[in-house]
PDB file of N, CA and C in Angstrom:
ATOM      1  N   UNK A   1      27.879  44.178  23.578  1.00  0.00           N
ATOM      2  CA  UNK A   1      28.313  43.288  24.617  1.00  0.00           C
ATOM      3  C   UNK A   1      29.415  42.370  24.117  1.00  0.00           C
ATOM      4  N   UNK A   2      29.634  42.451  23.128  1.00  0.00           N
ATOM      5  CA  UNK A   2      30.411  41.540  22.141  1.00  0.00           C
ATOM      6  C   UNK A   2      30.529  39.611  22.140  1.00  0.00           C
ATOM      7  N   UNK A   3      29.353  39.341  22.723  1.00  0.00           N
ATOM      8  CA  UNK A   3      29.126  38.338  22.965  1.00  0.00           C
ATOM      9  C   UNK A   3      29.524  37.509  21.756  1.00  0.00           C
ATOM     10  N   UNK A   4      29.263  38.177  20.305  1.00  0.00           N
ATOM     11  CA  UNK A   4      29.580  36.874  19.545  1.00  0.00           C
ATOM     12  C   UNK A   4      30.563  37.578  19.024  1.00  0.00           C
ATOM     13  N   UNK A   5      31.739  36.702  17.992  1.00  0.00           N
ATOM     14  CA  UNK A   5      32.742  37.307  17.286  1.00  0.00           C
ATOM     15  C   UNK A   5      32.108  37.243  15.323  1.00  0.00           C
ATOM     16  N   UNK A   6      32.145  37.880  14.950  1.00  0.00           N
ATOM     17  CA  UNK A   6      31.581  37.388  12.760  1.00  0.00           C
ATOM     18  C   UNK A   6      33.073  37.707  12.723  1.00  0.00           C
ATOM     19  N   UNK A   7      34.246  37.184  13.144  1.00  0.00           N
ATOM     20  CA  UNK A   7      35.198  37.076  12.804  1.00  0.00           C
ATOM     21  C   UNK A   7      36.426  35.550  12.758  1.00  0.00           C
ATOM     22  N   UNK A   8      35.744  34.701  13.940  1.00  0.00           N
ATOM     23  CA  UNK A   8      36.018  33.769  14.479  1.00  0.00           C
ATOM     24  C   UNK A   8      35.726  32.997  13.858  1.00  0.00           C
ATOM     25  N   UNK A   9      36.377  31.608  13.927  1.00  0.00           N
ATOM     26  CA  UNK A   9      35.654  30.343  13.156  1.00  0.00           C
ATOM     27  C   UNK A   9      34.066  29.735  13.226  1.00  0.00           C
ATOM     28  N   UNK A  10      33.692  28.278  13.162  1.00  0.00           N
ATOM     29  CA  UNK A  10      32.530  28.163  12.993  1.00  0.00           C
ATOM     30  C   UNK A  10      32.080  27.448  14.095  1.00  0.00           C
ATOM     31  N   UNK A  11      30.398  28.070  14.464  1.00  0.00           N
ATOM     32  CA  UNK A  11      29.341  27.547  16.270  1.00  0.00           C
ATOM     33  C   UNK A  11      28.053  27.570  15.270  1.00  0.00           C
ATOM     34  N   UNK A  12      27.803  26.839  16.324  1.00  0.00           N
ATOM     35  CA  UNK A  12      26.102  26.389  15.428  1.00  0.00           C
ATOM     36  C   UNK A  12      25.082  27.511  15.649  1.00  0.00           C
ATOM     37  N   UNK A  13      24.708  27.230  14.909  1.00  0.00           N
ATOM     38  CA  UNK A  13      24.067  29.422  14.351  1.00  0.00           C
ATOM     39  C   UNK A  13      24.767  30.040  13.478  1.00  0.00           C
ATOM     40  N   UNK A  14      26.034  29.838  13.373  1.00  0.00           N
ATOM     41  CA  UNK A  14      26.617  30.904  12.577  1.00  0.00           C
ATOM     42  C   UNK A  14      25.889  31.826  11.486  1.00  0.00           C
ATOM     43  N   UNK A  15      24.961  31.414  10.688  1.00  0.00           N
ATOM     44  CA  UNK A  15      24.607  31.686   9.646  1.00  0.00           C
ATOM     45  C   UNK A  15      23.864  32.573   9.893  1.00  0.00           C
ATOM     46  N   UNK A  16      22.775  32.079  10.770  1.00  0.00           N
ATOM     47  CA  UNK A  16      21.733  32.550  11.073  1.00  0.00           C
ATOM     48  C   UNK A  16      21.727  33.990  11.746  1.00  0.00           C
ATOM     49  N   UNK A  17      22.640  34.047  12.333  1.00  0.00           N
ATOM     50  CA  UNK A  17      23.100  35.060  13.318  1.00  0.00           C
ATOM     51  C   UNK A  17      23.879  35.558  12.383  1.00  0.00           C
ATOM     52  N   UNK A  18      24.588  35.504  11.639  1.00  0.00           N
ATOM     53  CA  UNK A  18      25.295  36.517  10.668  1.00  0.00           C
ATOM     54  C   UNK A  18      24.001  36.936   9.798  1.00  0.00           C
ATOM     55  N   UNK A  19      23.745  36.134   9.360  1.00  0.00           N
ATOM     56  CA  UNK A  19      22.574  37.066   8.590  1.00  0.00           C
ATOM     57  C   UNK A  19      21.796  38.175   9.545  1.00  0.00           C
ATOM     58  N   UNK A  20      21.233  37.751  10.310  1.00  0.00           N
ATOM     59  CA  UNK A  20      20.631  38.894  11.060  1.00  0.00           C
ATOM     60  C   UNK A  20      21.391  39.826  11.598  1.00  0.00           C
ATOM     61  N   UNK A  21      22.488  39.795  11.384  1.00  0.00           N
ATOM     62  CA  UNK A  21      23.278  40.995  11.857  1.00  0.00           C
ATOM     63  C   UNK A  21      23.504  41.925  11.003  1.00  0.00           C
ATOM     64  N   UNK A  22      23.859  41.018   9.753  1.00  0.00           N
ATOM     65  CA  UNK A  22      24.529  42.209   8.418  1.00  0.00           C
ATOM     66  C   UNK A  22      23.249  42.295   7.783  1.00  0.00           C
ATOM     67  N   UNK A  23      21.940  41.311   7.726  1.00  0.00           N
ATOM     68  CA  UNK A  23      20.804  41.900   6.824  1.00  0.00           C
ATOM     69  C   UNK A  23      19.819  42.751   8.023  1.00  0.00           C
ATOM     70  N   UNK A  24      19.891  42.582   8.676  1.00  0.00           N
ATOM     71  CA  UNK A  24      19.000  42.878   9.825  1.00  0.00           C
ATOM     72  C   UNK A  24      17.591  42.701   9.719  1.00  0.00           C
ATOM     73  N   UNK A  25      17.207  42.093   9.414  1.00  0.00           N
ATOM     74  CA  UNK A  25      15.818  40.952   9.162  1.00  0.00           C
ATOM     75  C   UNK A  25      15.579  39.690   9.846  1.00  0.00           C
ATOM     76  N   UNK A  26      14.771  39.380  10.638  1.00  0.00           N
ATOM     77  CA  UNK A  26      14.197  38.402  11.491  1.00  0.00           C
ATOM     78  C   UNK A  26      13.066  38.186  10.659  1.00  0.00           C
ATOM     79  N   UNK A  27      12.657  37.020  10.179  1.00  0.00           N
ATOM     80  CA  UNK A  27      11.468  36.332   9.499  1.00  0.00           C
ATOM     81  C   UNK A  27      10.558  35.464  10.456  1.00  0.00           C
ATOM     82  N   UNK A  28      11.089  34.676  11.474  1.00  0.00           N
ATOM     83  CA  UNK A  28      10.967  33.849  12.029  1.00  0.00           C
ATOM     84  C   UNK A  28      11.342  34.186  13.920  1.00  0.00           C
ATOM     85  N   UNK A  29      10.279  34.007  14.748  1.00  0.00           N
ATOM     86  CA  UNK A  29      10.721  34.246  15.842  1.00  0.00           C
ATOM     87  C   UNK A  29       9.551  33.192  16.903  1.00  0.00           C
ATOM     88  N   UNK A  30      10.067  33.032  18.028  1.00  0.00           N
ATOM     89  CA  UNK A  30       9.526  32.026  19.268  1.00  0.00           C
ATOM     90  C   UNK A  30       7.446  33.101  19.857  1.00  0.00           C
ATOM     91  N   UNK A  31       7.163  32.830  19.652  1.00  0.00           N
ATOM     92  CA  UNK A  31       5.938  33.536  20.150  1.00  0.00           C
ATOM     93  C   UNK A  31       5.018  32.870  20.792  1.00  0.00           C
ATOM     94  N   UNK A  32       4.239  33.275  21.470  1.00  0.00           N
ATOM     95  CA  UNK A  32       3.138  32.775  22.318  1.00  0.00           C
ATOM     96  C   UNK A  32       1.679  32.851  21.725  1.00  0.00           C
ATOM     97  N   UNK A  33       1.275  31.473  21.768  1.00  0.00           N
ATOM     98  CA  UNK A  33      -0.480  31.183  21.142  1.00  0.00           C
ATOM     99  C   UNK A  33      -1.146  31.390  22.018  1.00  0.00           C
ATOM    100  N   UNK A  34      -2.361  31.131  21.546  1.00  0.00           N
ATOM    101  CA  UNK A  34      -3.845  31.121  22.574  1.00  0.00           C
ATOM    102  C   UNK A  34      -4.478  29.952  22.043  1.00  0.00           C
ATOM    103  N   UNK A  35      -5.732  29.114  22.622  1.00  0.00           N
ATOM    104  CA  UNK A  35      -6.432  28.629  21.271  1.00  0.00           C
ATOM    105  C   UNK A  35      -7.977  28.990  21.731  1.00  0.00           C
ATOM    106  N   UNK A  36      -8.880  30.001  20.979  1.00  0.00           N
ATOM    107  CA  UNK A  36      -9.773  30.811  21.538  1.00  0.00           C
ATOM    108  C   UNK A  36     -10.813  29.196  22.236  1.00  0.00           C
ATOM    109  N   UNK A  37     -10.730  27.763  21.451  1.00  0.00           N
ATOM    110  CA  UNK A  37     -11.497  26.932  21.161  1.00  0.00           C
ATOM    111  C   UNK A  37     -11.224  26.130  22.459  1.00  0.00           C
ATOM    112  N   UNK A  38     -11.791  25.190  22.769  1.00  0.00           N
ATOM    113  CA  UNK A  38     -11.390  23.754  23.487  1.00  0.00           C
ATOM    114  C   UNK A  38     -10.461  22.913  22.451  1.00  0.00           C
ATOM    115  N   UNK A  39      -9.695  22.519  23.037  1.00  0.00           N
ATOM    116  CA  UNK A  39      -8.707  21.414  22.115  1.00  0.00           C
ATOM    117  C   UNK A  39      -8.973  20.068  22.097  1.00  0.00           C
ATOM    118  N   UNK A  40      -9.012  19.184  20.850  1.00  0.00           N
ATOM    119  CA  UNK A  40      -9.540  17.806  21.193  1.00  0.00           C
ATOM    120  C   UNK A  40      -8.951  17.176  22.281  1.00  0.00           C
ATOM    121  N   UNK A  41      -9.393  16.033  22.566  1.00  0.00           N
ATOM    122  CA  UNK A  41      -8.506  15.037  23.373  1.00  0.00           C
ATOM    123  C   UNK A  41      -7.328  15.306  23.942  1.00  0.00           C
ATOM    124  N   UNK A  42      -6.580  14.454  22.524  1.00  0.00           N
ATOM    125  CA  UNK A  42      -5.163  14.497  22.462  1.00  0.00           C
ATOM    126  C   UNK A  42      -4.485  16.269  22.660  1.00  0.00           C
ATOM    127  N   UNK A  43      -5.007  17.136  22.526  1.00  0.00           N
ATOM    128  CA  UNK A  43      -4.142  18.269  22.020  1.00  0.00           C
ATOM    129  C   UNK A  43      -3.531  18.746  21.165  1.00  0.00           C
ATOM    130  N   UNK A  44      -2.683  19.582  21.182  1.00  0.00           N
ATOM    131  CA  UNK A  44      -2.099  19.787  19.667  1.00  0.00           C
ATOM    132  C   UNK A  44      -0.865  19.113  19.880  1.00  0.00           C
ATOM    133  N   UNK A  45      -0.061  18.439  18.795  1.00  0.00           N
ATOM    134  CA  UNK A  45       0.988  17.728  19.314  1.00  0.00           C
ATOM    135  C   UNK A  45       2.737  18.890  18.882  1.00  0.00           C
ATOM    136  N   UNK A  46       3.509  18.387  19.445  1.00  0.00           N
ATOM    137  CA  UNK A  46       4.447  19.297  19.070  1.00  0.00           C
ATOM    138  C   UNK A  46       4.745  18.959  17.876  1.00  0.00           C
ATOM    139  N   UNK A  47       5.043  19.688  16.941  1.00  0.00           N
ATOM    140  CA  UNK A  47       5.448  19.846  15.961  1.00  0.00           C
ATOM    141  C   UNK A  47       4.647  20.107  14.899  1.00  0.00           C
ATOM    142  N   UNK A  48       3.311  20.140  15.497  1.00  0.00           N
ATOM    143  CA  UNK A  48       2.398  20.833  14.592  1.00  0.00           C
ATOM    144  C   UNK A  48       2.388  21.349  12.909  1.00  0.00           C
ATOM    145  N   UNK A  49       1.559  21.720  12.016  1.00  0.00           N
ATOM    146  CA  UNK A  49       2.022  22.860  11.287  1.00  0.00           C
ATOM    147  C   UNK A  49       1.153  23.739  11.692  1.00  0.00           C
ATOM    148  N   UNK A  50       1.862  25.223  11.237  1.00  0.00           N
ATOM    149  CA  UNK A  50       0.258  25.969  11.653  1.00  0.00           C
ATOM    150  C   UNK A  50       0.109  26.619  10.471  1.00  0.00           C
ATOM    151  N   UNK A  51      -1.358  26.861   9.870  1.00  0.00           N
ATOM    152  CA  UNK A  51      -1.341  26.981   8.696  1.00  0.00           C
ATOM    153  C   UNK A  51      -1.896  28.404   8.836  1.00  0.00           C
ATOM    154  N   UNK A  52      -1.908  29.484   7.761  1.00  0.00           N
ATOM    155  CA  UNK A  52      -3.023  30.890   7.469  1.00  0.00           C
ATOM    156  C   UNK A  52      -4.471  30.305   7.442  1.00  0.00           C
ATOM    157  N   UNK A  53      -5.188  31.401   7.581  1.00  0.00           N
ATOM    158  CA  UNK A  53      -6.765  30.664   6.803  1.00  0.00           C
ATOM    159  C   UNK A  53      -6.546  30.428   5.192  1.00  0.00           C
ATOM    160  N   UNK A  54      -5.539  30.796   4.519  1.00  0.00           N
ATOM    161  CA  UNK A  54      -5.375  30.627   2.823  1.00  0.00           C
ATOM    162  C   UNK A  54      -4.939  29.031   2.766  1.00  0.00           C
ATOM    163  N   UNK A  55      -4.357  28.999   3.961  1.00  0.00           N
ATOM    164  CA  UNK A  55      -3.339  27.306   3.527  1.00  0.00           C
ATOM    165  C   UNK A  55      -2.294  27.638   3.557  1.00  0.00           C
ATOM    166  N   UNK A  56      -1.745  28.475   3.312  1.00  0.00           N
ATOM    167  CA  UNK A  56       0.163  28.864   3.605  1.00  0.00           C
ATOM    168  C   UNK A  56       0.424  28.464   4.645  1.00  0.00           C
ATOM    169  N   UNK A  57       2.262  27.807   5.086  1.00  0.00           N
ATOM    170  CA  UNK A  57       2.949  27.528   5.958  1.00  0.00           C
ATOM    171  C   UNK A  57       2.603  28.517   6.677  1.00  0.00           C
ATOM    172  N   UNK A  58       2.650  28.901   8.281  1.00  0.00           N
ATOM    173  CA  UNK A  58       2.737  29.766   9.329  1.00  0.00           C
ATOM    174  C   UNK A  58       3.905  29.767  10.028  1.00  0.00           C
ATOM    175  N   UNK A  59       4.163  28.294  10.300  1.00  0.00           N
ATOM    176  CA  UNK A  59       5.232  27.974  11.289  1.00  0.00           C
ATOM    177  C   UNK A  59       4.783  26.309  11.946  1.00  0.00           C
ATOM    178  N   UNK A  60       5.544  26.392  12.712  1.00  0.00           N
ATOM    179  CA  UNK A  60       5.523  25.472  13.777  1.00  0.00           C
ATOM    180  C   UNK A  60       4.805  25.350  15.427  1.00  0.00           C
ATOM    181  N   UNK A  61       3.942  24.431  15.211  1.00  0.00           N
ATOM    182  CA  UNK A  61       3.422  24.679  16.881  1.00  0.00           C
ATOM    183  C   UNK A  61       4.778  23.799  17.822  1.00  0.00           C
ATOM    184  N   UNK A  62       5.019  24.161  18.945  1.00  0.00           N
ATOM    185  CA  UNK A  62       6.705  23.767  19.561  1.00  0.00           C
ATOM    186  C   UNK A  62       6.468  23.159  20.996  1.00  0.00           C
ATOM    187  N   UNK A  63       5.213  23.725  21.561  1.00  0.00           N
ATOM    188  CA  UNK A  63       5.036  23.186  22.913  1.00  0.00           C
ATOM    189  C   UNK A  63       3.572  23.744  23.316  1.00  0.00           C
ATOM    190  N   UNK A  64       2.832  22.884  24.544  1.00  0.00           N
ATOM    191  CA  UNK A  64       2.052  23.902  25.003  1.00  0.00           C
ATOM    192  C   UNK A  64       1.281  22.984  25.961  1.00  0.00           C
ATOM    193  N   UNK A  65       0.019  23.939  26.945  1.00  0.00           N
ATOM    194  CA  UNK A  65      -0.436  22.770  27.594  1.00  0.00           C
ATOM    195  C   UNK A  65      -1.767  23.426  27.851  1.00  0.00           C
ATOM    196  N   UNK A  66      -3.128  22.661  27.912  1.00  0.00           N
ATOM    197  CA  UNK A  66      -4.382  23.820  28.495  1.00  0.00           C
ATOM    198  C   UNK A  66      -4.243  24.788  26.874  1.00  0.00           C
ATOM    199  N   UNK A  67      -4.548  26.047  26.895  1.00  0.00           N
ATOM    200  CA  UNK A  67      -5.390  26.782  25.647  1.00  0.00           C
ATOM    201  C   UNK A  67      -3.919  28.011  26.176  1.00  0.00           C
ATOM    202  N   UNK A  68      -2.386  27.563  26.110  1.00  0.00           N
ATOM    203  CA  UNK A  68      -1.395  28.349  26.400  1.00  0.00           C
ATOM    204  C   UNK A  68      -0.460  27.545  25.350  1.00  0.00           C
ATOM    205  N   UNK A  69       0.001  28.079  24.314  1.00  0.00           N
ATOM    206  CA  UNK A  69       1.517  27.269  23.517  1.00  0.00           C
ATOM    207  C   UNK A  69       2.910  28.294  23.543  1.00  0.00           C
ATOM    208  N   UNK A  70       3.219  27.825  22.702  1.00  0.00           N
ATOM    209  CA  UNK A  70       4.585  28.680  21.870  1.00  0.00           C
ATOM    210  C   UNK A  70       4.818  27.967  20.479  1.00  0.00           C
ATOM    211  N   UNK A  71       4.969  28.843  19.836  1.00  0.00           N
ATOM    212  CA  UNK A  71       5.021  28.274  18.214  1.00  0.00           C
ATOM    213  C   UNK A  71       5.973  29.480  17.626  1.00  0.00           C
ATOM    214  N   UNK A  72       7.458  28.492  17.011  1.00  0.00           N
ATOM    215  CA  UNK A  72       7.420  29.539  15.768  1.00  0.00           C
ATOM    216  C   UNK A  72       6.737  29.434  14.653  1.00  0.00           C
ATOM    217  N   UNK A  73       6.611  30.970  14.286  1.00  0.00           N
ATOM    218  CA  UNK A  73       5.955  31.652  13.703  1.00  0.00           C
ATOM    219  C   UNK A  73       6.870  32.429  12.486  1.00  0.00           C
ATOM    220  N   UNK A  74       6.606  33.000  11.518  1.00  0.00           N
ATOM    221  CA  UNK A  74       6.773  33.767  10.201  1.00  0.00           C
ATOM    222  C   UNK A  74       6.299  34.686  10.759  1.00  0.00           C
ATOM    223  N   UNK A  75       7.018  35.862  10.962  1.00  0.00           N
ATOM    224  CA  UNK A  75       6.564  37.448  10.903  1.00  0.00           C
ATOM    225  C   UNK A  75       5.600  37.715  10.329  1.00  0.00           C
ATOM    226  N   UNK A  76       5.583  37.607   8.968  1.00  0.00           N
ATOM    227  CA  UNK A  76       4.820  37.907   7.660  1.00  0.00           C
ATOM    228  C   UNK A  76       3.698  38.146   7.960  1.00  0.00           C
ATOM    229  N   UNK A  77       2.816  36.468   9.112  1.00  0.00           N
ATOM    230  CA  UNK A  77       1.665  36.189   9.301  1.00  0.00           C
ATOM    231  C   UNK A  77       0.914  36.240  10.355  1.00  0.00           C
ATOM    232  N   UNK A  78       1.641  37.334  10.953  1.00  0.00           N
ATOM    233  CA  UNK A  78       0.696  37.767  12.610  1.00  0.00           C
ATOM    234  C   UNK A  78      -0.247  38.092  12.321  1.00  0.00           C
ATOM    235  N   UNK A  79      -0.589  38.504  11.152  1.00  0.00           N
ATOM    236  CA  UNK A  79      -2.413  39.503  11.336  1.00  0.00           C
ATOM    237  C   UNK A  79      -2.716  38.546  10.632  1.00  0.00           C
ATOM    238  N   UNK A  80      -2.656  37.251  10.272  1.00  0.00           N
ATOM    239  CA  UNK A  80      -3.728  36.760   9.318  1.00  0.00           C
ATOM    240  C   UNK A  80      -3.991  35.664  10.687  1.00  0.00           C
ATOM    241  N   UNK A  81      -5.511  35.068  10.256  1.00  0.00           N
ATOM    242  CA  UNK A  81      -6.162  34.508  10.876  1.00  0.00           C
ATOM    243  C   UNK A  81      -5.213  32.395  10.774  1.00  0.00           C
ATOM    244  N   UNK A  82      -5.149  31.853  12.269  1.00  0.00           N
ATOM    245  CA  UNK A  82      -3.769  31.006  12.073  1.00  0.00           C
ATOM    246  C   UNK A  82      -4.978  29.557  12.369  1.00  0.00           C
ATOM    247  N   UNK A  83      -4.516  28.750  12.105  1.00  0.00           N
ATOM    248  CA  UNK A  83      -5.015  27.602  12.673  1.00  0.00           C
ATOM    249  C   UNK A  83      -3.865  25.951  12.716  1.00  0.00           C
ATOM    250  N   UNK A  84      -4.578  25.007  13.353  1.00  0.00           N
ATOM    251  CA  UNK A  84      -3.778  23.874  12.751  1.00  0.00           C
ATOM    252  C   UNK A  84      -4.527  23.093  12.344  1.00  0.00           C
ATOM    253  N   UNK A  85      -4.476  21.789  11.648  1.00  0.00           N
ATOM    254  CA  UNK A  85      -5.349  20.921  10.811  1.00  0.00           C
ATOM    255  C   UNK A  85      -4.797  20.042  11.759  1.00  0.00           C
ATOM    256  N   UNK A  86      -5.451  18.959  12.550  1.00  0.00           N
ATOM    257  CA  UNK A  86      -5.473  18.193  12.808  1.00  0.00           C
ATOM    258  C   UNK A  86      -6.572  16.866  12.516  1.00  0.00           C
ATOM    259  N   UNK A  87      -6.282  15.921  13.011  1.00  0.00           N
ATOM    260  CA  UNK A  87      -7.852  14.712  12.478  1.00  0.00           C
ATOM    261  C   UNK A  87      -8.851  15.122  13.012  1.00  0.00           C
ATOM    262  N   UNK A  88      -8.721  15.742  14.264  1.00  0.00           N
ATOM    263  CA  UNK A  88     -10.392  16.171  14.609  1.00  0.00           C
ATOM    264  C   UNK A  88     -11.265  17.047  13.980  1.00  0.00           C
ATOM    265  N   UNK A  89     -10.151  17.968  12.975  1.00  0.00           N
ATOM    266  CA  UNK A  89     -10.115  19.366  12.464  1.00  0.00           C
ATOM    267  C   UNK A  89      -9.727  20.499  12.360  1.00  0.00           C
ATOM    268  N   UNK A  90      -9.908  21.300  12.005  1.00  0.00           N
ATOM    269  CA  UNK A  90      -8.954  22.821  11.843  1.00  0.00           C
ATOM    270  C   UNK A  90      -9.027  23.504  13.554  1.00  0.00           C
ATOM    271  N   UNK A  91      -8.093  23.407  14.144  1.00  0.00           N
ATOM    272  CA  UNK A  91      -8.289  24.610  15.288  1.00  0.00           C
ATOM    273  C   UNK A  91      -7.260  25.824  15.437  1.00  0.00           C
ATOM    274  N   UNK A  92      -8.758  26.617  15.465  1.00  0.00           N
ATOM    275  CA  UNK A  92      -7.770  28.171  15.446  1.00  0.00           C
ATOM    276  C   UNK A  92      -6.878  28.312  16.370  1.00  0.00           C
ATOM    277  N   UNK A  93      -6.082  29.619  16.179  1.00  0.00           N
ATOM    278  CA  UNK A  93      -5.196  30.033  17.633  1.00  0.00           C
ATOM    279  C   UNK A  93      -5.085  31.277  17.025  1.00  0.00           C
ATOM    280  N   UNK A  94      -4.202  31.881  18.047  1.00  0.00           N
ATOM    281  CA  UNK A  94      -3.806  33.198  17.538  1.00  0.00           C
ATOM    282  C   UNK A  94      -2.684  33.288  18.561  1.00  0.00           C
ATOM    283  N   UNK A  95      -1.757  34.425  17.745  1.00  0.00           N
ATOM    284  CA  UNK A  95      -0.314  34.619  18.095  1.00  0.00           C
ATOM    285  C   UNK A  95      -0.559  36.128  18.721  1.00  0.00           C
ATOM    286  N   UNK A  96       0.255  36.323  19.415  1.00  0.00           N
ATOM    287  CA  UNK A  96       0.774  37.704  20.164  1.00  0.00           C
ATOM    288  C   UNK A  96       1.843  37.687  20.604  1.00  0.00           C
ATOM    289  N   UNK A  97       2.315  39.106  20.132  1.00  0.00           N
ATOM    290  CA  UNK A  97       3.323  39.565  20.394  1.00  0.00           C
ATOM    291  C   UNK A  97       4.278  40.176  21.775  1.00  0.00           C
ATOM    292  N   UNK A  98       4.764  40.069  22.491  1.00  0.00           N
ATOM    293  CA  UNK A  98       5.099  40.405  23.994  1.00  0.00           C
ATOM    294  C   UNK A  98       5.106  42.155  24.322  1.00  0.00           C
ATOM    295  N   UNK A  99       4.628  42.968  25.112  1.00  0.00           N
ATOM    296  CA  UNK A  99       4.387  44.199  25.405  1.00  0.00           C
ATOM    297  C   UNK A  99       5.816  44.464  25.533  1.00  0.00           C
ATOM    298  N   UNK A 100       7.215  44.080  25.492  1.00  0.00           N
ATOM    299  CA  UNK A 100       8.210  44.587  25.480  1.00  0.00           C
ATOM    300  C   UNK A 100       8.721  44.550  24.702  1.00  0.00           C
ATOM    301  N   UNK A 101       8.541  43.507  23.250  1.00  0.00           N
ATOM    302  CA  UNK A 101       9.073  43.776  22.190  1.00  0.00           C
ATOM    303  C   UNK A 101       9.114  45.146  21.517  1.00  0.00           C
ATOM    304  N   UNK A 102      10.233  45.706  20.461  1.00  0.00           N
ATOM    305  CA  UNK A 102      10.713  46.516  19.981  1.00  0.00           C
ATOM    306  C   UNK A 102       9.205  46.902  19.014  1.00  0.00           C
ATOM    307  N   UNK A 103       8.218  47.896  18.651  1.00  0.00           N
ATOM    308  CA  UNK A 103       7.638  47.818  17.660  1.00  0.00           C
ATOM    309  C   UNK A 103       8.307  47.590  16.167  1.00  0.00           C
ATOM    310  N   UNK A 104       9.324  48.328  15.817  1.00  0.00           N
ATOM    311  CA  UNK A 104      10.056  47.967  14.959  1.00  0.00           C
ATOM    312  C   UNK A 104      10.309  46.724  14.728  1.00  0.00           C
ATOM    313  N   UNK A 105      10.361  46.029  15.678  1.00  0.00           N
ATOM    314  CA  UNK A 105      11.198  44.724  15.322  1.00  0.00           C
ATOM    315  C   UNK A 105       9.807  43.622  14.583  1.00  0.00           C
ATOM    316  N   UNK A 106       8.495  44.066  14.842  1.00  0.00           N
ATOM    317  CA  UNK A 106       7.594  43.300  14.238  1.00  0.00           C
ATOM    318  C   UNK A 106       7.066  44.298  13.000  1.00  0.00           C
ATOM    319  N   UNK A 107       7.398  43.461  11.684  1.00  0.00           N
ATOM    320  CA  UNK A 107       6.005  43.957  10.609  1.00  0.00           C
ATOM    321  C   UNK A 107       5.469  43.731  10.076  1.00  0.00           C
TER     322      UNK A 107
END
């Protein structure tokens, strides 16, 4: 579609978008949570972290409302079990992937 130019001067993304073009690797992408649990009170707040069950970074929780978010996420860590630590305590979630995404494009 030639929407962008990797020839042209510099737009915010540049990098990011060049890399994924010439490495063709996505690490990081927008995805949709669940949270199987009731959420305290307050909720989860934006900006969350979301952690593995090991403790590793996951990503970012970004928005959400009711037991529905969006968080980026690390590729890496779709199959591992996700949560966030908050003061009330650890609450799980889990990520999924959209029925139209590329299989390739997740691994």
């Amino acid at each position: 579609m030639n929407g962008i130019s990797f020839t042209k001067g510099c737009y915010i993304g540049q990098e990011l978008t060049a890399r994924t073009h010439h490495m063709g690797v996505i690490r990081k992408r927008l995805l949709p949570v669940s949270f199987p649990e009731p959420l305290p009170g307050g909720g989860v707040p934006e900006g969350a972290q979301i952690l593995t069950g090991a403790g590793k970074r996951a990503g970012t929780f970004r928005a959400g409302r009711g037991e529905l978010g969006i968080a980026l996420l690390r590729l890496a860590h779709l199959g591992e079990p996700l949560c966030v630590p908050l003061a009330a305590g650890r609450v799980k979630l889990s990520a999924a992937t959209p029925h139209w995404w590329p299989k390739a494009a997740v691994k």
